[in-house]
PDB file of N, CA and C in Angstrom:
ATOM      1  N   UNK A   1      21.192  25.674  31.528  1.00  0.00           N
ATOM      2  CA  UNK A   1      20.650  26.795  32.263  1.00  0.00           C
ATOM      3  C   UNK A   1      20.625  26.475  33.747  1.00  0.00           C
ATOM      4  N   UNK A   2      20.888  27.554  34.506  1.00  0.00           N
ATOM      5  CA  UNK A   2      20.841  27.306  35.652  1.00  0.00           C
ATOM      6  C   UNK A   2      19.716  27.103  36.429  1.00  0.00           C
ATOM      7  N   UNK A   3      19.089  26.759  36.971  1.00  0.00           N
ATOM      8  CA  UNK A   3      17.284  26.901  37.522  1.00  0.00           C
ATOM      9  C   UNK A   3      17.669  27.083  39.455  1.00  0.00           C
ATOM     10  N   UNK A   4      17.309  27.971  40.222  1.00  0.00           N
ATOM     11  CA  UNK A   4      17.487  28.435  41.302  1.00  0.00           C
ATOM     12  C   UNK A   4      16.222  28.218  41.652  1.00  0.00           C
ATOM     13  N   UNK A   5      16.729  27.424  43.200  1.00  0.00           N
ATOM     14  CA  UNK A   5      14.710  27.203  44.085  1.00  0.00           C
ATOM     15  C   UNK A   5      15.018  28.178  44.948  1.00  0.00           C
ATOM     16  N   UNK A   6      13.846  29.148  44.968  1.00  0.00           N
ATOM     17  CA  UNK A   6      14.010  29.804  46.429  1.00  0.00           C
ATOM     18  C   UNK A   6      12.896  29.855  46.997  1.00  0.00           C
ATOM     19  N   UNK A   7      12.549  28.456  47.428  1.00  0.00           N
ATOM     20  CA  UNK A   7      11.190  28.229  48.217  1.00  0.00           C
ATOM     21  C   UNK A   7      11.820  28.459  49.507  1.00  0.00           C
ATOM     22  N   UNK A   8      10.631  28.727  50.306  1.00  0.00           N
ATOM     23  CA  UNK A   8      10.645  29.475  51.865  1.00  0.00           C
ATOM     24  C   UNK A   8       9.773  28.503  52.382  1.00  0.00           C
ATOM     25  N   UNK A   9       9.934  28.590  53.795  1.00  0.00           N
ATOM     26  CA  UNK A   9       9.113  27.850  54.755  1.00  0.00           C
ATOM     27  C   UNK A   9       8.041  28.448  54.951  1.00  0.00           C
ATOM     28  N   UNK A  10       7.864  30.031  55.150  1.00  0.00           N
ATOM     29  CA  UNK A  10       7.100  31.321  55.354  1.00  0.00           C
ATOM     30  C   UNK A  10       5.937  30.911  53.775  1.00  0.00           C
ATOM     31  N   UNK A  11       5.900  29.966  53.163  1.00  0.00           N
ATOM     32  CA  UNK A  11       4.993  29.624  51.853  1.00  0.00           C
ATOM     33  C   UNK A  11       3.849  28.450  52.961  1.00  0.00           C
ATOM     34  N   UNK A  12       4.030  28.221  54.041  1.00  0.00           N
ATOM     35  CA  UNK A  12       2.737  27.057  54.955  1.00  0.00           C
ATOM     36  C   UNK A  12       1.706  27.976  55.324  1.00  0.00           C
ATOM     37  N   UNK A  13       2.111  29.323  54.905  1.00  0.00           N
ATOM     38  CA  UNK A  13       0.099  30.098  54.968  1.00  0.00           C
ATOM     39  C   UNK A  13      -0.887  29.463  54.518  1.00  0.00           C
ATOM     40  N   UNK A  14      -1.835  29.488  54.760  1.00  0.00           N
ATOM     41  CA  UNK A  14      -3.217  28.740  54.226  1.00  0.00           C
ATOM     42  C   UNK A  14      -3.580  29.333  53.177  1.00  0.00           C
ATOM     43  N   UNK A  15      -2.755  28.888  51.766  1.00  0.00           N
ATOM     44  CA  UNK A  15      -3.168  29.468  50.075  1.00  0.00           C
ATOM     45  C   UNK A  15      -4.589  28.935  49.987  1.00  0.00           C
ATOM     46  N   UNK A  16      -5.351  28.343  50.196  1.00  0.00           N
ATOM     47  CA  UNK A  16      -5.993  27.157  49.895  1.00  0.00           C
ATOM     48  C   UNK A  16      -7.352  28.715  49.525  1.00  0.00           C
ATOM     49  N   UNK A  17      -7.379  29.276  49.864  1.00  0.00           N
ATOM     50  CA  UNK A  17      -8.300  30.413  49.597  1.00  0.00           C
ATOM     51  C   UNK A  17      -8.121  31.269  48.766  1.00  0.00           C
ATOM     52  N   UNK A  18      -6.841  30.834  48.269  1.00  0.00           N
ATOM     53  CA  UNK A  18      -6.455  32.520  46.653  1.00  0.00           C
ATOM     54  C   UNK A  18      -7.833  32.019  45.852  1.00  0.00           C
ATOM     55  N   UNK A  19      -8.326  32.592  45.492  1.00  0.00           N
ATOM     56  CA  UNK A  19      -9.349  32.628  43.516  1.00  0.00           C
ATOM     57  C   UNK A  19      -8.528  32.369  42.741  1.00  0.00           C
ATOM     58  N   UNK A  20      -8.349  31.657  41.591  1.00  0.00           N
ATOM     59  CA  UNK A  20      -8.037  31.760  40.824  1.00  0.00           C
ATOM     60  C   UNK A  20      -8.795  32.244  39.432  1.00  0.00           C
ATOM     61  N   UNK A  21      -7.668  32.682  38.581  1.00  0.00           N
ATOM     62  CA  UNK A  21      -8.423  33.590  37.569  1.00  0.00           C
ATOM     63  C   UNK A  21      -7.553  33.434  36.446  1.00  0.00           C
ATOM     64  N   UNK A  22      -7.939  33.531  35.205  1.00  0.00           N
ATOM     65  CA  UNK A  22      -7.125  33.691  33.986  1.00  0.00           C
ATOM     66  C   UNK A  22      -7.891  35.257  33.248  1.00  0.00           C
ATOM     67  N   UNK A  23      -6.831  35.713  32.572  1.00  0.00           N
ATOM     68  CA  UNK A  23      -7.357  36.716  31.769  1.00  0.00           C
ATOM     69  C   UNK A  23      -8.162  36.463  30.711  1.00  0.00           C
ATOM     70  N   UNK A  24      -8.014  35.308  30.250  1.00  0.00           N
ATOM     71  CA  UNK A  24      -8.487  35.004  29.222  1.00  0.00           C
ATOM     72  C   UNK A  24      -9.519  33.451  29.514  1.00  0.00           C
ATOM     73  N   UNK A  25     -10.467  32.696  28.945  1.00  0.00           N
ATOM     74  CA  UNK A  25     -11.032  31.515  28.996  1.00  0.00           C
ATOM     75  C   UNK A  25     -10.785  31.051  28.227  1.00  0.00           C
ATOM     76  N   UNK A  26      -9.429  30.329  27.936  1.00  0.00           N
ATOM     77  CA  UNK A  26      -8.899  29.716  26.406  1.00  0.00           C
ATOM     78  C   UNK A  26      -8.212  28.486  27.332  1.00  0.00           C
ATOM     79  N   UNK A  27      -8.502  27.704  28.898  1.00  0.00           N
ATOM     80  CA  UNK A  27      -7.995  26.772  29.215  1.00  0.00           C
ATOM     81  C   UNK A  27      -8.867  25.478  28.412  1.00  0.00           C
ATOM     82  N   UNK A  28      -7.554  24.794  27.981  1.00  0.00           N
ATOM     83  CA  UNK A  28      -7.824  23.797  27.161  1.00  0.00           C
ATOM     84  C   UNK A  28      -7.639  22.264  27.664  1.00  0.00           C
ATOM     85  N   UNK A  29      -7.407  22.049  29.106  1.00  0.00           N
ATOM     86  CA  UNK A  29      -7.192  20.837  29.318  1.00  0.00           C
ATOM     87  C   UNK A  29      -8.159  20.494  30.210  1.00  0.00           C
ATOM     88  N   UNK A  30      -8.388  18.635  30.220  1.00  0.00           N
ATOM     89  CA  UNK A  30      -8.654  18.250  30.759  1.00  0.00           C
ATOM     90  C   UNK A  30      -8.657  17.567  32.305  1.00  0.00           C
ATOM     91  N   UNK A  31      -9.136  16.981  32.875  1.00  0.00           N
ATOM     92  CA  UNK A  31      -9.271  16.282  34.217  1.00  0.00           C
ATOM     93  C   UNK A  31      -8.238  15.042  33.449  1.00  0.00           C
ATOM     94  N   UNK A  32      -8.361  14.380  32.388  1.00  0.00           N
ATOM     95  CA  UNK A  32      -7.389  13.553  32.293  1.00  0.00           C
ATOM     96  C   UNK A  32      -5.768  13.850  31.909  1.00  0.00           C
ATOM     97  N   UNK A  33      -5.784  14.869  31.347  1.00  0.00           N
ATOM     98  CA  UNK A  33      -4.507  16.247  31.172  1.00  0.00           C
ATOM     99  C   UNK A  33      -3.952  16.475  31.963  1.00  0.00           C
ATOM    100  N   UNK A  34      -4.911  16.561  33.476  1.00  0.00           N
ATOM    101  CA  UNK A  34      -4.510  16.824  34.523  1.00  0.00           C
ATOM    102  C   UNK A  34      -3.755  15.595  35.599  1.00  0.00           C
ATOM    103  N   UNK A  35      -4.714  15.062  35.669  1.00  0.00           N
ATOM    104  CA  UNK A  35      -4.096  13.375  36.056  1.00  0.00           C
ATOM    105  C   UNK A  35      -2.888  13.126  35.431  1.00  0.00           C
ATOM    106  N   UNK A  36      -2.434  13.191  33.893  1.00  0.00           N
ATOM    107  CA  UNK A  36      -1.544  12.878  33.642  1.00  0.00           C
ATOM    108  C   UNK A  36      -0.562  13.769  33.705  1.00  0.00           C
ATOM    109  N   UNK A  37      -0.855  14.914  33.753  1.00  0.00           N
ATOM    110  CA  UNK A  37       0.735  15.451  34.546  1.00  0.00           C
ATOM    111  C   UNK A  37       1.035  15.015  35.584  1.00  0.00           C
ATOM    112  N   UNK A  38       0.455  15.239  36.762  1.00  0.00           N
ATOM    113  CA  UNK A  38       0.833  14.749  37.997  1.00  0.00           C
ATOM    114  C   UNK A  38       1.291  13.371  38.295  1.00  0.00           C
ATOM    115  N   UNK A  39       0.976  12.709  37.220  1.00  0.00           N
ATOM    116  CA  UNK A  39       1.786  10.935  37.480  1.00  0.00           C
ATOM    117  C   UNK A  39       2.990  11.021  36.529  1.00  0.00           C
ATOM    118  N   UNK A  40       3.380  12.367  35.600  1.00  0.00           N
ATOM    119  CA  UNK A  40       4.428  12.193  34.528  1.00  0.00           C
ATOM    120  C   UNK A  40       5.888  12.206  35.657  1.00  0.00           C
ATOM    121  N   UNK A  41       6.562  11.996  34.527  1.00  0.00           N
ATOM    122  CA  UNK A  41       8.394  12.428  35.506  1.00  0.00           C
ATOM    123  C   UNK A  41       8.385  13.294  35.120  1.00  0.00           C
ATOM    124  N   UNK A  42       7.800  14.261  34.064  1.00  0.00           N
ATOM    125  CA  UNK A  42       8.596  14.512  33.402  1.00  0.00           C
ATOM    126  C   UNK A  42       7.461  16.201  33.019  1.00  0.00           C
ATOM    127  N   UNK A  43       6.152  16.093  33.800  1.00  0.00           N
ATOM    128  CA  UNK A  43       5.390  17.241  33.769  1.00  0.00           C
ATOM    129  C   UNK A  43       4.890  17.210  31.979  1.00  0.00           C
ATOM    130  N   UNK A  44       4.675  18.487  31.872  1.00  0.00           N
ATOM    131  CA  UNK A  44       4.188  18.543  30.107  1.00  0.00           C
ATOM    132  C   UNK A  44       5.254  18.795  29.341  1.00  0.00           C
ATOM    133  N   UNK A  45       4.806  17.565  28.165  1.00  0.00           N
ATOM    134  CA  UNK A  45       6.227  17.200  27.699  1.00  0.00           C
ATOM    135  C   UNK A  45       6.239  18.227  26.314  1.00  0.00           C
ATOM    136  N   UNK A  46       5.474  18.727  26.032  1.00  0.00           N
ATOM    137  CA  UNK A  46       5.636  19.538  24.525  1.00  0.00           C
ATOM    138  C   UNK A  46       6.389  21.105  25.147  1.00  0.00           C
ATOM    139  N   UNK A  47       6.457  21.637  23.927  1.00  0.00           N
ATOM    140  CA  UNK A  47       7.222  22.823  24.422  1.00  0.00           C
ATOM    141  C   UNK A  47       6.085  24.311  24.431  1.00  0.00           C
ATOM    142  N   UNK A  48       5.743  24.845  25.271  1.00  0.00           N
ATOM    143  CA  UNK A  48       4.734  25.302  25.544  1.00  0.00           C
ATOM    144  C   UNK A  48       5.203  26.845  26.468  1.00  0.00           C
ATOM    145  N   UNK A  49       4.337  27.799  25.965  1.00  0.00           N
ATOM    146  CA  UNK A  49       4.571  29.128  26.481  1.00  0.00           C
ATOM    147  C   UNK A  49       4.181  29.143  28.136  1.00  0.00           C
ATOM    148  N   UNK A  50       3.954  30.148  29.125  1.00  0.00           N
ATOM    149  CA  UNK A  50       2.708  30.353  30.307  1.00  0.00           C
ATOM    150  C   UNK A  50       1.492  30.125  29.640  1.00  0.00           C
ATOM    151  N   UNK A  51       1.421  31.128  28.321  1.00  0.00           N
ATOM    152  CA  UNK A  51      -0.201  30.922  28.570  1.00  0.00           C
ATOM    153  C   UNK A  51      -0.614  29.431  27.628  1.00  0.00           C
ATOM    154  N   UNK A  52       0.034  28.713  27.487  1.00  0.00           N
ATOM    155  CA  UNK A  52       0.304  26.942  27.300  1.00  0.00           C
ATOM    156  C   UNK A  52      -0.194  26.143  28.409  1.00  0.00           C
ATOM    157  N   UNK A  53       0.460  26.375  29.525  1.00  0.00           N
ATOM    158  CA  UNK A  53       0.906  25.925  30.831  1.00  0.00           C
ATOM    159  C   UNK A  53      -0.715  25.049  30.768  1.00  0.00           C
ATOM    160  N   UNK A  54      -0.042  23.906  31.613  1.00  0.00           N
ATOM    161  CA  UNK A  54      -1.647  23.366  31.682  1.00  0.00           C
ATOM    162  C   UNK A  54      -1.256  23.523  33.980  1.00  0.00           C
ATOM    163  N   UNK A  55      -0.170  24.159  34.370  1.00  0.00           N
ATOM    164  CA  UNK A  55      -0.593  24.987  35.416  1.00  0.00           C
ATOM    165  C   UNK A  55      -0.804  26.681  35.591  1.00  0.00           C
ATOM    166  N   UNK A  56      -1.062  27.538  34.413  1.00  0.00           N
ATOM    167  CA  UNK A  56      -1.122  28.296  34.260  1.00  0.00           C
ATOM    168  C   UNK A  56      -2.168  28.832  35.080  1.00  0.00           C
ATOM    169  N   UNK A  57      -3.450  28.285  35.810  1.00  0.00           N
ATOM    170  CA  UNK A  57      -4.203  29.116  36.730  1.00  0.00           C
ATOM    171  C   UNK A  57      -3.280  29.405  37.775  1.00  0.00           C
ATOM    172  N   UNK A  58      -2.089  28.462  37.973  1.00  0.00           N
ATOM    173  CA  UNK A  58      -1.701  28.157  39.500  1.00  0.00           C
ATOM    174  C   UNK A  58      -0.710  29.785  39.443  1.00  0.00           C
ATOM    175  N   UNK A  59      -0.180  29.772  38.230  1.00  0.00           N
ATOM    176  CA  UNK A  59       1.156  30.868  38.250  1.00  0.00           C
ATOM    177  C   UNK A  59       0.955  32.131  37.774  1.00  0.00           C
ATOM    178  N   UNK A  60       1.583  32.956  38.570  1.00  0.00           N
ATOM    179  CA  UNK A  60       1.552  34.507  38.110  1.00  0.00           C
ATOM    180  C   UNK A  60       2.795  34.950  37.676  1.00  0.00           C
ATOM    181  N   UNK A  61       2.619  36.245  37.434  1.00  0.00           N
ATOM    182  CA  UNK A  61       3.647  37.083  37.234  1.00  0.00           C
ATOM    183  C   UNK A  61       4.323  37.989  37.791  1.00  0.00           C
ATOM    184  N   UNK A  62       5.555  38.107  38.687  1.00  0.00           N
ATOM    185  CA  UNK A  62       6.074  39.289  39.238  1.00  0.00           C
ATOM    186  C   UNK A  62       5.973  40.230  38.566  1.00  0.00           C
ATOM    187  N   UNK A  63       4.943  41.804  39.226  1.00  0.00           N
ATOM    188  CA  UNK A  63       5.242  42.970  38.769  1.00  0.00           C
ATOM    189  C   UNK A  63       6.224  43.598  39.386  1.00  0.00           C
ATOM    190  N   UNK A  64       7.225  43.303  40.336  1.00  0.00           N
ATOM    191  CA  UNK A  64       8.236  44.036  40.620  1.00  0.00           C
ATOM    192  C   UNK A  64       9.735  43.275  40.153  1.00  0.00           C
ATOM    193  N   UNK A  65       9.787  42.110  39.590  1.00  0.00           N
ATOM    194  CA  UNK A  65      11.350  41.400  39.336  1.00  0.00           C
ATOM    195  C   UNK A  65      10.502  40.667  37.832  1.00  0.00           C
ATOM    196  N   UNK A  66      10.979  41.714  37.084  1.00  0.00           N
ATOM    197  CA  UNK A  66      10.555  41.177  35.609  1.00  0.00           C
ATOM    198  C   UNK A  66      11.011  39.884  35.345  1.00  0.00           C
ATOM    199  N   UNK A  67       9.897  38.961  34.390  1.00  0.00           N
ATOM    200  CA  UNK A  67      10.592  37.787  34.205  1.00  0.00           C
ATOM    201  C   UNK A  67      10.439  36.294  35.042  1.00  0.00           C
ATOM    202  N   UNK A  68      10.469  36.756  36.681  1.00  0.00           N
ATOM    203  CA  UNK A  68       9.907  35.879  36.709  1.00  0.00           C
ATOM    204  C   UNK A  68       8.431  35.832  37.582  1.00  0.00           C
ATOM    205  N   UNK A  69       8.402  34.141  38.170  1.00  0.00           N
ATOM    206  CA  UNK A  69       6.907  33.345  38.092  1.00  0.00           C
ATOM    207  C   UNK A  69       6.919  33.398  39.359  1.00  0.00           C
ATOM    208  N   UNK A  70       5.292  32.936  40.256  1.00  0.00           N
ATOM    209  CA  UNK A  70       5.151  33.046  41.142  1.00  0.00           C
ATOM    210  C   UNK A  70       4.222  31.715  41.414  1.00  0.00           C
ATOM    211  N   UNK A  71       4.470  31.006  41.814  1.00  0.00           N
ATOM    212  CA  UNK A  71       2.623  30.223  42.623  1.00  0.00           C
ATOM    213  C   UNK A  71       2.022  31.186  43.158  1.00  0.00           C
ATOM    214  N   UNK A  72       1.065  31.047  42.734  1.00  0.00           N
ATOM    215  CA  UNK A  72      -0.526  31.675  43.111  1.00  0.00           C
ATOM    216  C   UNK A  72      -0.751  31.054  44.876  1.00  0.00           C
ATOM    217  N   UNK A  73      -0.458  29.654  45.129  1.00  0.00           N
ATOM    218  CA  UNK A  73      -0.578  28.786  46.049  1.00  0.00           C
ATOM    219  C   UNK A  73       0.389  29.499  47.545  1.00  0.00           C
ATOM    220  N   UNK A  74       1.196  29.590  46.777  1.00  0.00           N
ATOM    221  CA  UNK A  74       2.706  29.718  47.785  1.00  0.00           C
ATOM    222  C   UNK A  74       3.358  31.146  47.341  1.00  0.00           C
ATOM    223  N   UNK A  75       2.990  32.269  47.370  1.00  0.00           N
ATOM    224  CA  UNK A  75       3.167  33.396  46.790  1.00  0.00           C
ATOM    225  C   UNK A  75       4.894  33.148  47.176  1.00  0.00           C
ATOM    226  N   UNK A  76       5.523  33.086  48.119  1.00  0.00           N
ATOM    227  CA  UNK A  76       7.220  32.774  48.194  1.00  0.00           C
ATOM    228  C   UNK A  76       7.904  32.434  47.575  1.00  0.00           C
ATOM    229  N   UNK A  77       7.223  31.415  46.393  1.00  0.00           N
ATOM    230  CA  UNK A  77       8.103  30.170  45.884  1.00  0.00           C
ATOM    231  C   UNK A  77       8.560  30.792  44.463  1.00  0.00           C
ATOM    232  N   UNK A  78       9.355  31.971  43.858  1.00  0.00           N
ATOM    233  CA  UNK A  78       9.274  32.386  43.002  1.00  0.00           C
ATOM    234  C   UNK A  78      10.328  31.213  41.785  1.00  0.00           C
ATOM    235  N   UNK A  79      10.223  31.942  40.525  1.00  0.00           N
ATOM    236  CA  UNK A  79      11.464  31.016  39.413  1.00  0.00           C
ATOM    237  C   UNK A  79      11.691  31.850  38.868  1.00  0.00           C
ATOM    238  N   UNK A  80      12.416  31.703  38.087  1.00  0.00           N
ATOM    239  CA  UNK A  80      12.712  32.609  36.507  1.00  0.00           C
ATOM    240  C   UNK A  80      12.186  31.133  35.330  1.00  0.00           C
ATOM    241  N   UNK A  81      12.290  29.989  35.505  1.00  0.00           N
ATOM    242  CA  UNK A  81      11.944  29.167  34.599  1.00  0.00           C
ATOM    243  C   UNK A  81      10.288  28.637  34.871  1.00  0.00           C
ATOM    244  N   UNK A  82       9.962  28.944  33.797  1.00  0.00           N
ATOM    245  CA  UNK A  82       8.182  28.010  33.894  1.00  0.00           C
ATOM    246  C   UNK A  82       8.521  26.455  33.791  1.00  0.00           C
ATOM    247  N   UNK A  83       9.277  25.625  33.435  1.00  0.00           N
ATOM    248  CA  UNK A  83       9.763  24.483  33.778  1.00  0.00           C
ATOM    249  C   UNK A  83       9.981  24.024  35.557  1.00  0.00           C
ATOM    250  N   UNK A  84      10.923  25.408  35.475  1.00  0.00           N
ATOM    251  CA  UNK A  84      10.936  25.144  37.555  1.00  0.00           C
ATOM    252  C   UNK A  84       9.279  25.491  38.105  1.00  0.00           C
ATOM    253  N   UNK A  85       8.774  26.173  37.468  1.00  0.00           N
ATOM    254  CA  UNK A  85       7.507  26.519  38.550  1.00  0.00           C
ATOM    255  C   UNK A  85       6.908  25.258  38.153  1.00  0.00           C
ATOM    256  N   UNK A  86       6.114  24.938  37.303  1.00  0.00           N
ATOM    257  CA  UNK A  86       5.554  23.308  37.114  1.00  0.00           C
ATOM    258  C   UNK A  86       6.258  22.411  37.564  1.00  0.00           C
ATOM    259  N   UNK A  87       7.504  21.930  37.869  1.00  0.00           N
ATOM    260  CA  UNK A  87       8.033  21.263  38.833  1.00  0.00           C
ATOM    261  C   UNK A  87       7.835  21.340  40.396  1.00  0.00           C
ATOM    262  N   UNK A  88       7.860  22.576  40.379  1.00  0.00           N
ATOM    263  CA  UNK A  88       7.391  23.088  41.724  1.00  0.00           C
ATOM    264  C   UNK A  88       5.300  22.570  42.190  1.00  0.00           C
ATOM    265  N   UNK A  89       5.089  22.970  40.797  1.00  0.00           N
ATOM    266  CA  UNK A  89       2.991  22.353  41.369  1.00  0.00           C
ATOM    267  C   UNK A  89       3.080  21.333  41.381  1.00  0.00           C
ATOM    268  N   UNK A  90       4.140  19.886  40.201  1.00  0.00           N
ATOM    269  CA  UNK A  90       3.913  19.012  40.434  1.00  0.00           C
ATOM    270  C   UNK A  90       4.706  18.197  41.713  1.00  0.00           C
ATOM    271  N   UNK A  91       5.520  18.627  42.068  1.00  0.00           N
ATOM    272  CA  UNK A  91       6.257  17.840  42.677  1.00  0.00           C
ATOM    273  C   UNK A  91       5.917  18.319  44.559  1.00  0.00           C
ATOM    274  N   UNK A  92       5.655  19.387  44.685  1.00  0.00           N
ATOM    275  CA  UNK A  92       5.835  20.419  46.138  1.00  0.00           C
ATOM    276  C   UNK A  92       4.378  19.948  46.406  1.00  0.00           C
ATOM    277  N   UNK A  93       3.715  19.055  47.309  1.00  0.00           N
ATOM    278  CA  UNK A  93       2.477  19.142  47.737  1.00  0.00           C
ATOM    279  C   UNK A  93       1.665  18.902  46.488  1.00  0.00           C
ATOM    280  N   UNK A  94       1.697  17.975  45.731  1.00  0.00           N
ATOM    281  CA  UNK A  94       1.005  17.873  44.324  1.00  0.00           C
ATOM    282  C   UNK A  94      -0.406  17.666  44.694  1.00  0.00           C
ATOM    283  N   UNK A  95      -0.733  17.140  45.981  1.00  0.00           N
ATOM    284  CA  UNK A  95      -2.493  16.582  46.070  1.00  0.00           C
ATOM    285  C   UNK A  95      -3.282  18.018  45.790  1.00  0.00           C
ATOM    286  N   UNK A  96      -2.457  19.335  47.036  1.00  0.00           N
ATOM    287  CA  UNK A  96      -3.115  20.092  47.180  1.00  0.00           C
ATOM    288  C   UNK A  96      -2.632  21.239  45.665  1.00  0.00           C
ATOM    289  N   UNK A  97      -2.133  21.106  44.988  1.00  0.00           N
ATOM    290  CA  UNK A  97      -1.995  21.836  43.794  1.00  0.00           C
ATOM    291  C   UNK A  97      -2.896  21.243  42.937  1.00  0.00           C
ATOM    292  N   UNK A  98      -2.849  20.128  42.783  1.00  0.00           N
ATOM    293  CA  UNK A  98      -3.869  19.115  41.585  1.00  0.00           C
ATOM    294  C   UNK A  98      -5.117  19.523  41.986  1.00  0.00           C
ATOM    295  N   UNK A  99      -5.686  19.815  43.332  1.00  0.00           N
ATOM    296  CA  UNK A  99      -6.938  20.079  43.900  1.00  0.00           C
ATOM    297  C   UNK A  99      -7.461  21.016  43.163  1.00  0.00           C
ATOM    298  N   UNK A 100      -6.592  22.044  43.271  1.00  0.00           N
ATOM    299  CA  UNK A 100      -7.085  23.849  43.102  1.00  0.00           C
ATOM    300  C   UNK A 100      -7.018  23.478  41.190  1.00  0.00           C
ATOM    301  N   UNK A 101      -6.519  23.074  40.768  1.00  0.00           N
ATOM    302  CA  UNK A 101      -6.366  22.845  38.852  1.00  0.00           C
ATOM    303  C   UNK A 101      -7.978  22.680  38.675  1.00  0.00           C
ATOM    304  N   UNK A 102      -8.169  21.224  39.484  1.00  0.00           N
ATOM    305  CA  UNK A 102      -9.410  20.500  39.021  1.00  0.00           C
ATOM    306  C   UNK A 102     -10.372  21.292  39.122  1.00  0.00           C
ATOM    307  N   UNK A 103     -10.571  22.125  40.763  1.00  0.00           N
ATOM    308  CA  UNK A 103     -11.406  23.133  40.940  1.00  0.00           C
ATOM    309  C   UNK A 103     -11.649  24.309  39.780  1.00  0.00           C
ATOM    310  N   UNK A 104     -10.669  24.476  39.462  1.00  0.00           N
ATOM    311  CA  UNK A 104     -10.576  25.802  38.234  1.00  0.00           C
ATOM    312  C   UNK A 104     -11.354  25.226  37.551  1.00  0.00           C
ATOM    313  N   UNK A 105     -11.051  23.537  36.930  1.00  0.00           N
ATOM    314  CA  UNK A 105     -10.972  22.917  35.896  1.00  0.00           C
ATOM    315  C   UNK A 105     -13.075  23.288  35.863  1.00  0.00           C
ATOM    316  N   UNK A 106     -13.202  22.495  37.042  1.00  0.00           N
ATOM    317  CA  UNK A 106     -14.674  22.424  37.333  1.00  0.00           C
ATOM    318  C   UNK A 106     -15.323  24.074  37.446  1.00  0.00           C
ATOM    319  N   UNK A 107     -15.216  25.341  38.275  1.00  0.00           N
ATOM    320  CA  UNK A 107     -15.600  26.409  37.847  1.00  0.00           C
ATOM    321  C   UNK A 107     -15.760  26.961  36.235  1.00  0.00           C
ATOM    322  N   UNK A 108     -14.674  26.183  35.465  1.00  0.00           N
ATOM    323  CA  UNK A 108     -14.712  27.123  33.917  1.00  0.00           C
ATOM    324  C   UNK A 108     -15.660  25.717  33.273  1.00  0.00           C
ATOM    325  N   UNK A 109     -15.866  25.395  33.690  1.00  0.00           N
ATOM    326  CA  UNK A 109     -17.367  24.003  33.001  1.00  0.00           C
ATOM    327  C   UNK A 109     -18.429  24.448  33.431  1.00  0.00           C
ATOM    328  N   UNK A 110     -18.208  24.995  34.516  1.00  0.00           N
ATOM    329  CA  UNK A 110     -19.884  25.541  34.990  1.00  0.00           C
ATOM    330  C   UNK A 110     -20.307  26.647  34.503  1.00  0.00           C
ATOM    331  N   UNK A 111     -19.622  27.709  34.503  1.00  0.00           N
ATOM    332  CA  UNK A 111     -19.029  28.849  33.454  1.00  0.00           C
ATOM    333  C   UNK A 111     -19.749  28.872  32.119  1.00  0.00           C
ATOM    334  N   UNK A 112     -19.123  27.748  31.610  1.00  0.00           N
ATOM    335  CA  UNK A 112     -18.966  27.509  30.226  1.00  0.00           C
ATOM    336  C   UNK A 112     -20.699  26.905  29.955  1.00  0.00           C
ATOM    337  N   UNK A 113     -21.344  26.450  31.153  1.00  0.00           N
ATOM    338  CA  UNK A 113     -22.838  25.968  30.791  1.00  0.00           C
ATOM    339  C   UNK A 113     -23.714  27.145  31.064  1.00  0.00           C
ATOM    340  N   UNK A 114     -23.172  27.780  32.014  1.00  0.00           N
ATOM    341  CA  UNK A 114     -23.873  29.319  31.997  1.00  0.00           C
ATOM    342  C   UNK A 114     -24.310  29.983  30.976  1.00  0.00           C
ATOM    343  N   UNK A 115     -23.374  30.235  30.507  1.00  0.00           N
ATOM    344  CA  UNK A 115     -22.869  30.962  29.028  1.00  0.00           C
ATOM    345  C   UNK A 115     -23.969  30.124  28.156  1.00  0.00           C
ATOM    346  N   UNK A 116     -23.999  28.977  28.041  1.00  0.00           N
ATOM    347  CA  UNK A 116     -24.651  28.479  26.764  1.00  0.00           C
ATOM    348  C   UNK A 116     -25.710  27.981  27.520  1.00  0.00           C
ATOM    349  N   UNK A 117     -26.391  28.404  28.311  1.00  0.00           N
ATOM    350  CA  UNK A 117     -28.239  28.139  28.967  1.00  0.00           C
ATOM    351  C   UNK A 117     -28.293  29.675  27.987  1.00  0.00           C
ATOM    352  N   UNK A 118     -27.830  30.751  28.580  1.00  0.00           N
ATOM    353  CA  UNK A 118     -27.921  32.155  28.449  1.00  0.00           C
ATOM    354  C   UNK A 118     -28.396  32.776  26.893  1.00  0.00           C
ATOM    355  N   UNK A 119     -27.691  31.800  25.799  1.00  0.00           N
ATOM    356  CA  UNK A 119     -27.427  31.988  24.916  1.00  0.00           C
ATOM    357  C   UNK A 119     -28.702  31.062  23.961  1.00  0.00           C
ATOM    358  N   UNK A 120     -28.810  30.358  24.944  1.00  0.00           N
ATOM    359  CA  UNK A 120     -30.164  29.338  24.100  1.00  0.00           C
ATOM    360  C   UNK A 120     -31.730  30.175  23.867  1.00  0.00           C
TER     361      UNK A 120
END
């Protein structure tokens, strides 16, 4: 398969402020999940959908060019492969992509204690 980068320079806006959000609260990985992608060669090695992705907060979806992906981070940096976009969080500026994961990582824990004070 062919995999096409069409990262832009016009992607050095200050992302560092998108929200991130999932539709759903079914993220399943960890801070050590996380660590270990970012030191892999090789990113996540099982075979796994978007909503798999253990960068799935980071990536969206084009509603105007069906198909493909977007960083959330770098709205420019589009793919058609979720392989290229996780190459793209891990490899393109990984400190500041790994940052915003952990952050998610840490909002849906706090979240998640909310929920169960609430419930007690």
């Amino acid at each position: 398969m062919n995999k096409k980068n069409v990262e832009s320079p016009a992607n050095k806006a200050d992302a560092d402020t998108i929200s991130l959000s999932l539709s759903s609260k079914n993220y399943r990985y960890t801070k050590e999940d996380i660590d270990n992608f970012f030191t892999s060669d090789n990113g996540q090695k099982e075979e796994h959908t978007l909503e798999e992705s253990i960068c799935r907060p980071l990536i969206g979806k084009q509603s105007f060019k069906p198909f493909f992906l977007y960083c959330k981070m770098c709205p420019k940096v589009e793919f058609l492969y979720l392989e290229s976009m996780e190459d793209h969080i891990r490899l393109k500026d990984p400190e500041r992509h790994k940052i915003k994961l952990l952050e998610f990582l840490d909002n849906e824990e706090k979240e998640g204690k909310k929920v169960t004070k609430s419930n007690d």
